[in-house]
C-alpha atoms as a PDB file:
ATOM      1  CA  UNK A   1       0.000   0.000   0.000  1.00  0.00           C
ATOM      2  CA  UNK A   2       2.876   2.788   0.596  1.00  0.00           C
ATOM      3  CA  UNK A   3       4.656   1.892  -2.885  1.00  0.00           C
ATOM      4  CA  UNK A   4       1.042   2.421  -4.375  1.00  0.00           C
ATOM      5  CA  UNK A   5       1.114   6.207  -2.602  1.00  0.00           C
ATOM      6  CA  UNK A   6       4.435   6.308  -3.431  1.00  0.00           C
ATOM      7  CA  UNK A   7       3.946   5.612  -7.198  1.00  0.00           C
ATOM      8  CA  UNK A   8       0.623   7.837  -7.815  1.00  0.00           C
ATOM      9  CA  UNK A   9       2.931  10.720  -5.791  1.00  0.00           C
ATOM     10  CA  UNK A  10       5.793   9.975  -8.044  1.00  0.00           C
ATOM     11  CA  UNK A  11       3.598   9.666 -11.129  1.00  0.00           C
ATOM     12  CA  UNK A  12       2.006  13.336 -10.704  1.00  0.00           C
ATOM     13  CA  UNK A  13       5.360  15.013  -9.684  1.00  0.00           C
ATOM     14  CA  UNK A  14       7.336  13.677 -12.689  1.00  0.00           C
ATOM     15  CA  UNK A  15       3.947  14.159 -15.006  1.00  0.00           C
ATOM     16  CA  UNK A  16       4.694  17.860 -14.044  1.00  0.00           C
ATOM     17  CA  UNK A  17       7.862  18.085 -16.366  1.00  0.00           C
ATOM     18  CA  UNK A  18       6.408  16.361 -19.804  1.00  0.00           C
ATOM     19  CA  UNK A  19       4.816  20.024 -20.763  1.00  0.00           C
ATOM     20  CA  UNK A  20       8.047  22.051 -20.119  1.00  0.00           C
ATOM     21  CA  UNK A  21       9.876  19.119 -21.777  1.00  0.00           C
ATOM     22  CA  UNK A  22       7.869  19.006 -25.055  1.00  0.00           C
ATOM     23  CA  UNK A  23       7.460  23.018 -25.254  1.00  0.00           C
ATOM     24  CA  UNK A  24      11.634  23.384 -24.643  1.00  0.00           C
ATOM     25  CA  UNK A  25      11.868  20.804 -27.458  1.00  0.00           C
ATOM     26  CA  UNK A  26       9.407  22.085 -29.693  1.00  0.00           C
ATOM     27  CA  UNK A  27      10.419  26.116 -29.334  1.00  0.00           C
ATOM     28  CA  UNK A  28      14.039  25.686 -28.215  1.00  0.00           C
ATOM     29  CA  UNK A  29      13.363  28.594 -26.149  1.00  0.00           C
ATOM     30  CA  UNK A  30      14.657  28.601 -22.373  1.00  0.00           C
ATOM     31  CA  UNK A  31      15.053  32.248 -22.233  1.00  0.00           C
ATOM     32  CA  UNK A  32      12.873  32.291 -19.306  1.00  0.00           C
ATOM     33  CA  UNK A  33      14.141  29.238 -17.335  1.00  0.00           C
ATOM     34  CA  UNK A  34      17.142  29.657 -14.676  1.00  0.00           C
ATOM     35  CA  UNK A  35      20.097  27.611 -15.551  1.00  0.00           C
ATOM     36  CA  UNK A  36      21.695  27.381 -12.056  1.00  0.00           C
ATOM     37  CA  UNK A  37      18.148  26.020 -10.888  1.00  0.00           C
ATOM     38  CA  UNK A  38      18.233  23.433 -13.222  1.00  0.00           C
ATOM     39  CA  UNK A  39      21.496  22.602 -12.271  1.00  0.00           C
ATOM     40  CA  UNK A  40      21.186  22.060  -8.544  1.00  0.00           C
ATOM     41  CA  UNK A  41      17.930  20.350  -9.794  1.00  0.00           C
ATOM     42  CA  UNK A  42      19.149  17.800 -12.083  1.00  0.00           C
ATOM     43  CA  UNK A  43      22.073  17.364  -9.538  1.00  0.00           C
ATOM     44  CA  UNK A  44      18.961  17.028  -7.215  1.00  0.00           C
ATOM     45  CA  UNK A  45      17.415  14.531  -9.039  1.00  0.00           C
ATOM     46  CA  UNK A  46      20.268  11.798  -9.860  1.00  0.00           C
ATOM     47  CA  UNK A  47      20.983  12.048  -5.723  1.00  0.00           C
ATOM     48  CA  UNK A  48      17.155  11.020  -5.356  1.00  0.00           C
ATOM     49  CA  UNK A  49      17.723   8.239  -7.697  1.00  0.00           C
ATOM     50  CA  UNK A  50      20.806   6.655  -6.351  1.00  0.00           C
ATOM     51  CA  UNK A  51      18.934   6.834  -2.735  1.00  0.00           C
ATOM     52  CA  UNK A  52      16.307   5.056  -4.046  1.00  0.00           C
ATOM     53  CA  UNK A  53      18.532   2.460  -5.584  1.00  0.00           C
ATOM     54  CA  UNK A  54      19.891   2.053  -2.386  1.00  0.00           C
ATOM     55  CA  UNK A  55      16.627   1.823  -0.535  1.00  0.00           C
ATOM     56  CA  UNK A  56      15.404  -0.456  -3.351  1.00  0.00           C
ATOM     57  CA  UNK A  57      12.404   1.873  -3.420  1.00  0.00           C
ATOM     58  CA  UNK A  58      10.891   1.371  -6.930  1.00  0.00           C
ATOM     59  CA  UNK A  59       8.597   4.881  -6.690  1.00  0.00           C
ATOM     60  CA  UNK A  60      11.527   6.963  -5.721  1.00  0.00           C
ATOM     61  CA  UNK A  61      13.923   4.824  -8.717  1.00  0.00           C
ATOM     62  CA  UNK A  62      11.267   4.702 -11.510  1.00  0.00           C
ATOM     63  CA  UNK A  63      10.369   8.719 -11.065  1.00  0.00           C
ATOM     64  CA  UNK A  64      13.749   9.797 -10.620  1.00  0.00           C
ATOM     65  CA  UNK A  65      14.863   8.045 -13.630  1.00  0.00           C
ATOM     66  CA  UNK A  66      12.233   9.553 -15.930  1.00  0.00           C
ATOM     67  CA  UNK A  67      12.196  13.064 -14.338  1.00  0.00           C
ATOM     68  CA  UNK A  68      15.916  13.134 -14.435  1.00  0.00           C
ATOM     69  CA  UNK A  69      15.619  12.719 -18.261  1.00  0.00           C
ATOM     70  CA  UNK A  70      13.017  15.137 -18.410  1.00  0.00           C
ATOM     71  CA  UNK A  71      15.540  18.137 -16.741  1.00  0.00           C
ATOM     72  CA  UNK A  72      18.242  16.991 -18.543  1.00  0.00           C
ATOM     73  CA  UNK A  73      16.933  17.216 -21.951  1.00  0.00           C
ATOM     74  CA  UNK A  74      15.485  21.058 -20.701  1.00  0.00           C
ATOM     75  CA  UNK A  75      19.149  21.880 -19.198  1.00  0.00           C
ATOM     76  CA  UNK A  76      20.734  20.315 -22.229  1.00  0.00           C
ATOM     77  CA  UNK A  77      18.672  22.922 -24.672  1.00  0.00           C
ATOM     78  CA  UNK A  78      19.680  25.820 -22.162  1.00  0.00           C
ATOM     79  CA  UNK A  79      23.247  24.763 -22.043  1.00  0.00           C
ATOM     80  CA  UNK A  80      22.818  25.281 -26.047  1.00  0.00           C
ATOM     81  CA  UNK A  81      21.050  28.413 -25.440  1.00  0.00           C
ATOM     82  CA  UNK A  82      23.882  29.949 -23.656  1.00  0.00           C
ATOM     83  CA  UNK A  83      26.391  28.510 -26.105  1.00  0.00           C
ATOM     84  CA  UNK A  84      24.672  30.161 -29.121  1.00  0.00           C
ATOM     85  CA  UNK A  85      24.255  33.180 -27.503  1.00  0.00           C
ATOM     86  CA  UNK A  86      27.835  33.423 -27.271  1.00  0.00           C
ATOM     87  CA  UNK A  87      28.667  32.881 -31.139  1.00  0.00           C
ATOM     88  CA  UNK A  88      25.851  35.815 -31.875  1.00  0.00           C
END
């Protein structure tokens, strides 16, 4: 019964990031995003997951995993944001 909590928790959390995701993708805009905060984030994020790896807590693994791709793909396009705004 707590993995179930666990999972519908973790399920609406990382459901958050799929619309920021998809709209950083689609506009490659980020111009209003904070890069340090999606730093410590993503940093954030991979900690979560290796403590759930070492709890062998599937909610805490599973959402991790997927919301760590999530803010990487977003910091990755705002990494690229900043390098392009460099070359202009």
């Amino acid at each position: 019964m707590i993995d179930i909590f666990g999972f519908i928790a973790a399920s609406i959390t990382t459901a958050a990031f799929i619309p920021q995701a998809f709209k950083t993708i689609k506009t490659k805009d980020t111009s209003g995003i904070s890069l340090s905060m999606y730093v410590m984030f993503t940093i954030g994020i991979i900690l979560w997951f290796f403590y759930g790896i070492l709890l062998e807590a599937w909610p805490i693994i599973i959402s991790n995993a997927i919301t760590g791709m999530l803010a990487a793909t977003i910091l990755f396009y705002k990494l690229g944001e900043k390098k392009r705004a460099k070359v202009n």
